[in-house]
Protein backbone atom coordinates (compact mmCIF):
# COMPACT_ATOMS: atom_id res chain seq x y z
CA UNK A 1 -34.07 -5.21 18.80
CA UNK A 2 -34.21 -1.45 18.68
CA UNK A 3 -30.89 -1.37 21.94
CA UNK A 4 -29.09 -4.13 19.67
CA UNK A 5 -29.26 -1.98 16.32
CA UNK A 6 -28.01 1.24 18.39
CA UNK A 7 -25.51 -1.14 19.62
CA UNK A 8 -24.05 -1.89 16.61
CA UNK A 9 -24.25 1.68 15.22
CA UNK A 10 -21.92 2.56 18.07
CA UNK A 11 -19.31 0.05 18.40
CA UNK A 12 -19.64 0.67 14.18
CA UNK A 13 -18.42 4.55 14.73
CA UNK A 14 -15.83 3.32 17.42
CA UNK A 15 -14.54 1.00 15.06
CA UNK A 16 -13.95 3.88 12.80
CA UNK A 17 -12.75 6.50 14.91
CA UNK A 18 -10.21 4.12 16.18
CA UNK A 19 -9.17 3.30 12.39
CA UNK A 20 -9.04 6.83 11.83
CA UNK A 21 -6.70 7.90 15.09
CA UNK A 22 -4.20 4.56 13.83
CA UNK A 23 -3.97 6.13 10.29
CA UNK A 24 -3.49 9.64 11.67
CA UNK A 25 -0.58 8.25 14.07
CA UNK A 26 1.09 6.27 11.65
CA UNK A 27 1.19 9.16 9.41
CA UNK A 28 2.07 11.84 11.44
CA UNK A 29 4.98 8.83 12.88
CA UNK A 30 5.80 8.51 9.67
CA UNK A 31 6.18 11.87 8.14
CA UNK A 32 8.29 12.72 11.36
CA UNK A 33 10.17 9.84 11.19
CA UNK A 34 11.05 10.21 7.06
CA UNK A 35 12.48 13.86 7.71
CA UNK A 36 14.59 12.68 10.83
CA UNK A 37 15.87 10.09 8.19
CA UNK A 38 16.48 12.57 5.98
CA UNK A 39 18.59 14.84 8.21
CA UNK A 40 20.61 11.62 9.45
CA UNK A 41 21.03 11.25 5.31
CA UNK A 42 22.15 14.74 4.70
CA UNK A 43 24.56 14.51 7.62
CA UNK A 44 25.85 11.56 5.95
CA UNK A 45 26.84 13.21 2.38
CA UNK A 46 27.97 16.42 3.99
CA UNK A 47 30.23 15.02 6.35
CA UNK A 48 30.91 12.44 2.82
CA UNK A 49 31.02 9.45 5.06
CA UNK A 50 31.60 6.06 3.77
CA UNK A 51 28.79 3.11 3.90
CA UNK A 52 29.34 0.67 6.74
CA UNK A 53 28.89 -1.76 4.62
CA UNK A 54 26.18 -4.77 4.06
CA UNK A 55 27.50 -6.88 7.18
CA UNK A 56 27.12 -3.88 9.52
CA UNK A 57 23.90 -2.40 7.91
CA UNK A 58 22.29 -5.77 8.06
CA UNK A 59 23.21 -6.29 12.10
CA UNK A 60 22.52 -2.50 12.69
CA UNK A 61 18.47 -2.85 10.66
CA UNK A 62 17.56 -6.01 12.48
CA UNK A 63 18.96 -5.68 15.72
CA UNK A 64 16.92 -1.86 15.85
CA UNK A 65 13.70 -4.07 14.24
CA UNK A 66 14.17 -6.56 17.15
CA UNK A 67 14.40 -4.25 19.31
CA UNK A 68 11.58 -1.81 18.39
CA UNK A 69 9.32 -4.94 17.74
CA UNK A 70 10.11 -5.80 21.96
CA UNK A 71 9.26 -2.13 22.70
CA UNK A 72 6.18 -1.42 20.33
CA UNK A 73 3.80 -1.04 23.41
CA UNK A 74 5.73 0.93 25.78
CA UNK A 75 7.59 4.90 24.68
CA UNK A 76 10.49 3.46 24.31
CA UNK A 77 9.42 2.09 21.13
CA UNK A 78 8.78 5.61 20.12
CA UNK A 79 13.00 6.28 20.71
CA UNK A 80 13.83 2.96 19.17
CA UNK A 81 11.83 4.13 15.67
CA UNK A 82 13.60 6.82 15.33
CA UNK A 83 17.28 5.09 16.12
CA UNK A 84 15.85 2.31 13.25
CA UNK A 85 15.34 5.42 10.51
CA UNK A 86 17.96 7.33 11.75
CA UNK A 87 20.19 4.83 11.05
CA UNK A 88 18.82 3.98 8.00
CA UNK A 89 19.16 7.22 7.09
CA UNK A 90 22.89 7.28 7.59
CA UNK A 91 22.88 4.22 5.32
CA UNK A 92 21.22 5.88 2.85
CA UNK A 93 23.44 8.68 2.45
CA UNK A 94 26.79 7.13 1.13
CA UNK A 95 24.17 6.03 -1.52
CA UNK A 96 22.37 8.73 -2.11
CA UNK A 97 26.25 10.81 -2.93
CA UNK A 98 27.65 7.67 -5.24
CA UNK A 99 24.52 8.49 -7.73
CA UNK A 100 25.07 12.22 -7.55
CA UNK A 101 28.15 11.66 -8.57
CA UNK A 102 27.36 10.12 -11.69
CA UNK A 103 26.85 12.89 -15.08
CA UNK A 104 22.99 12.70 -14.49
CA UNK A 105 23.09 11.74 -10.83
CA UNK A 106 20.83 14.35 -9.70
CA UNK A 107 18.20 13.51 -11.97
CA UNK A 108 17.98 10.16 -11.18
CA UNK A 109 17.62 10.98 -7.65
CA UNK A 110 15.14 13.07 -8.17
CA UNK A 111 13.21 10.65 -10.77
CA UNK A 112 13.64 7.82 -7.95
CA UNK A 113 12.37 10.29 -4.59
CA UNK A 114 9.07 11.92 -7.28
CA UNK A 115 8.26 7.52 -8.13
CA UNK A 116 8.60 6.66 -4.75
CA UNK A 117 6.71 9.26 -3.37
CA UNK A 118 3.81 8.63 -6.61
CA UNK A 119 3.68 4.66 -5.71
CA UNK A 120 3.38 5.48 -2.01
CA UNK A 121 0.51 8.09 -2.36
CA UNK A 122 -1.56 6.19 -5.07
CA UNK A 123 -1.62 2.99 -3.39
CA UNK A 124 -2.07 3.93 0.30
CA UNK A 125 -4.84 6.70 -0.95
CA UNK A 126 -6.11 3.58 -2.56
CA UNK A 127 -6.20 1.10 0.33
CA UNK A 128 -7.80 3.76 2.57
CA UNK A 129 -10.38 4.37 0.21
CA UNK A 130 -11.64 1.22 -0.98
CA UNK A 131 -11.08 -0.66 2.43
CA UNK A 132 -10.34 -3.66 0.12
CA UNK A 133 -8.83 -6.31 2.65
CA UNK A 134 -5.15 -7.20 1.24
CA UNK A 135 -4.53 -9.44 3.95
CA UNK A 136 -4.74 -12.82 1.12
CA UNK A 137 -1.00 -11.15 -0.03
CA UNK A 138 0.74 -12.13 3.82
CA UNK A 139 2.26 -15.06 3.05
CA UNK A 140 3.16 -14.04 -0.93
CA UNK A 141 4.98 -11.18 0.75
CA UNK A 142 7.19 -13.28 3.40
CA UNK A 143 7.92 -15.42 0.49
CA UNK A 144 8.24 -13.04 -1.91
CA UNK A 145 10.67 -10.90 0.49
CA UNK A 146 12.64 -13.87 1.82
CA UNK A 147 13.44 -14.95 -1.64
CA UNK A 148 14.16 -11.41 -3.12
CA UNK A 149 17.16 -10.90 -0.20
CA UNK A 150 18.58 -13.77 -0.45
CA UNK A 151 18.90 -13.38 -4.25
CA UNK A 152 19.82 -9.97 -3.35
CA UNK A 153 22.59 -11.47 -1.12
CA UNK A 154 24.10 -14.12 -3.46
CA UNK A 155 24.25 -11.20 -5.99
CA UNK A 156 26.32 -8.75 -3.48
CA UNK A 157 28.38 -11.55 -2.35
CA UNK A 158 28.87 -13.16 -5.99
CA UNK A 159 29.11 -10.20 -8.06
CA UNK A 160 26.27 -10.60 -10.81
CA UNK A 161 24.98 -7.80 -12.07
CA UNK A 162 22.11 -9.23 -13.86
CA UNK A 163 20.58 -10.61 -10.72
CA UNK A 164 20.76 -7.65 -8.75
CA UNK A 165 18.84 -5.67 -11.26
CA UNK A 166 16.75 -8.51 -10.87
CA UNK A 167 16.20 -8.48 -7.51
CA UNK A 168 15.59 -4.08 -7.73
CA UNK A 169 12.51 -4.79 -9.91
CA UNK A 170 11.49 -7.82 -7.79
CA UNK A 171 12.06 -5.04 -4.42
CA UNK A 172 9.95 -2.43 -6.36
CA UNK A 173 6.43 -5.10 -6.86
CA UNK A 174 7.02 -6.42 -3.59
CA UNK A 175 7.26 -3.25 -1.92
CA UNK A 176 4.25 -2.15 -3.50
CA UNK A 177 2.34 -4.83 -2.41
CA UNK A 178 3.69 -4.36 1.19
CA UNK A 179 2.15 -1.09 1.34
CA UNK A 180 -1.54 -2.23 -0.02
CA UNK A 181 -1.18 -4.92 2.46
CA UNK A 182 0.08 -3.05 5.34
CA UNK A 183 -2.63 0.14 4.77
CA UNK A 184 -5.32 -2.22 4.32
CA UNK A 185 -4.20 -4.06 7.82
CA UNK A 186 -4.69 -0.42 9.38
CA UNK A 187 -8.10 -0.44 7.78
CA UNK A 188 -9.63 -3.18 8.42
CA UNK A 189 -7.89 -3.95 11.98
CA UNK A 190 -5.36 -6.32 11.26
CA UNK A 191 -2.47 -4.05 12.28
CA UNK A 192 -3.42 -2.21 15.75
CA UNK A 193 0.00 -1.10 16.69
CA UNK A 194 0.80 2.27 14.77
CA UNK A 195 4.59 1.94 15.70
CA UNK A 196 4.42 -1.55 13.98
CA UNK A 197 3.12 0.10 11.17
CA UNK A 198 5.09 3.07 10.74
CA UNK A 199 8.01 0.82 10.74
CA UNK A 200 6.93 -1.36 7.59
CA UNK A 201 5.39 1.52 6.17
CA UNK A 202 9.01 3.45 6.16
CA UNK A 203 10.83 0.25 4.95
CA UNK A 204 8.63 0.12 2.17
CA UNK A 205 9.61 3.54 0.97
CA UNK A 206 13.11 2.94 2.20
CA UNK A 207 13.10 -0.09 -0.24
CA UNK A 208 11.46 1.20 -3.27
CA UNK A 209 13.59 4.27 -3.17
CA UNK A 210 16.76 2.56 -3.38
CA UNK A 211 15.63 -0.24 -6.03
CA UNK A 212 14.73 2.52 -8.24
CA UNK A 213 17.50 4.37 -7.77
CA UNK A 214 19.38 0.80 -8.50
CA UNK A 215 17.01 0.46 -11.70
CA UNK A 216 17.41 4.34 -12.98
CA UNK A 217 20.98 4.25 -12.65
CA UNK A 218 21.21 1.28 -14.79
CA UNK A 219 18.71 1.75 -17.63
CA UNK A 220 20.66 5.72 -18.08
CA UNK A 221 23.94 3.15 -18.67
CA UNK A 222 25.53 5.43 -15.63
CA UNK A 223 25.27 2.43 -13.19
């Protein structure tokens, strides 16, 4: 009774210190991966390139995903993260100069980085503290995703305005959520893979940075 105890005590702290070496991978992935995005982004507006556009962004995001998804176990999945944000990045940037060049561009910018970096910080803090298990949100997520780009499609494609702001404040909840759900995975085991999770971890923030910039820009009428 006494070995079985001390057996569970130990696979207990190995259970933890493995939690604790994903989180400070996907961190330290992340944080690495968010300023080589950033660079890619600043090399963007300096060199005042245009935006590929939605066609090209949307074959350039998922064909990277794919292919970082096929190489999440082997260090190539390490180069194909950083190809996936760097790219990103460069998207970003075309972006990131049409709202500075609005009369209160750089504030919004600025409001949009500080609330993205707030709702990223307070909710994973949260998730790693509590250890509260988000994984009942999966499937309202897919859903909830699936349904926000393809409303976020029609509204590119069919020029509505109204649906697109829509679909910003849809991206913002549902980006939120993703990032409980995907630090709580980390937590409690459900997500093993800390390339995996850097990845929806840095579309999360990718997301929720641009729908607020989307939702700033249009509630200071310079959108």
């Amino acid at each position: 009774m006494n070995y079985d105890a001390q057996s569970t005590v130990a696979r207990s702290q190995q259970s933890v210190l493995e939690t604790n070496k994903l989180l400070r991978n996907t961190y330290s992935l992340l944080a690495m991966t968010l300023v080589f995005s950033a660079m890619t982004a600043g090399l963007s507006m300096a060199l005042n390139l245009p935006h590929p556009g939605i066609i090209l962004t949307l074959i350039g995001y998922f064909g990277l995903l794919f292919l970082t998804a096929k190489l999440r176990n082997s260090v190539w999945g390490l180069a194909s993260v950083f190809a996936l944000t760097g790219f990103m990045g460069f998207t970003l940037g075309p972006i990131v100069n049409m709202y500075l060049g609005l009369p209160n561009g750089s504030q919004i910018v600025m409001q949009a980085l500080g609330g993205t970096g707030i709702i990223f910080f307070a909710l994973s803090a949260y998730a790693v503290k509590s250890q509260k298990d988000f994984s009942f949100m999966g499937g309202f997520l897919f859903v909830g995703i699936l349904v926000a780009f393809l409303a976020g499609l029609a509204a590119f494609f069919f020029e509505m305005p109204g649906l697109s702001l829509a679909v910003s404040a849809m991206f913002v909840l549902l980006m939120a959520g993703l990032i409980l759900y995907e630090t709580s995975q980390i937590v409690n085991g459900g997500e093993t893979n800390y390339i995996m999770a850097t990845v929806t971890l840095y579309v999360s923030i990718y997301n929720l940075f641009t729908s607020l910039l989307h939702l700033l820009g249009a509630f200071s009428g310079d959108d």
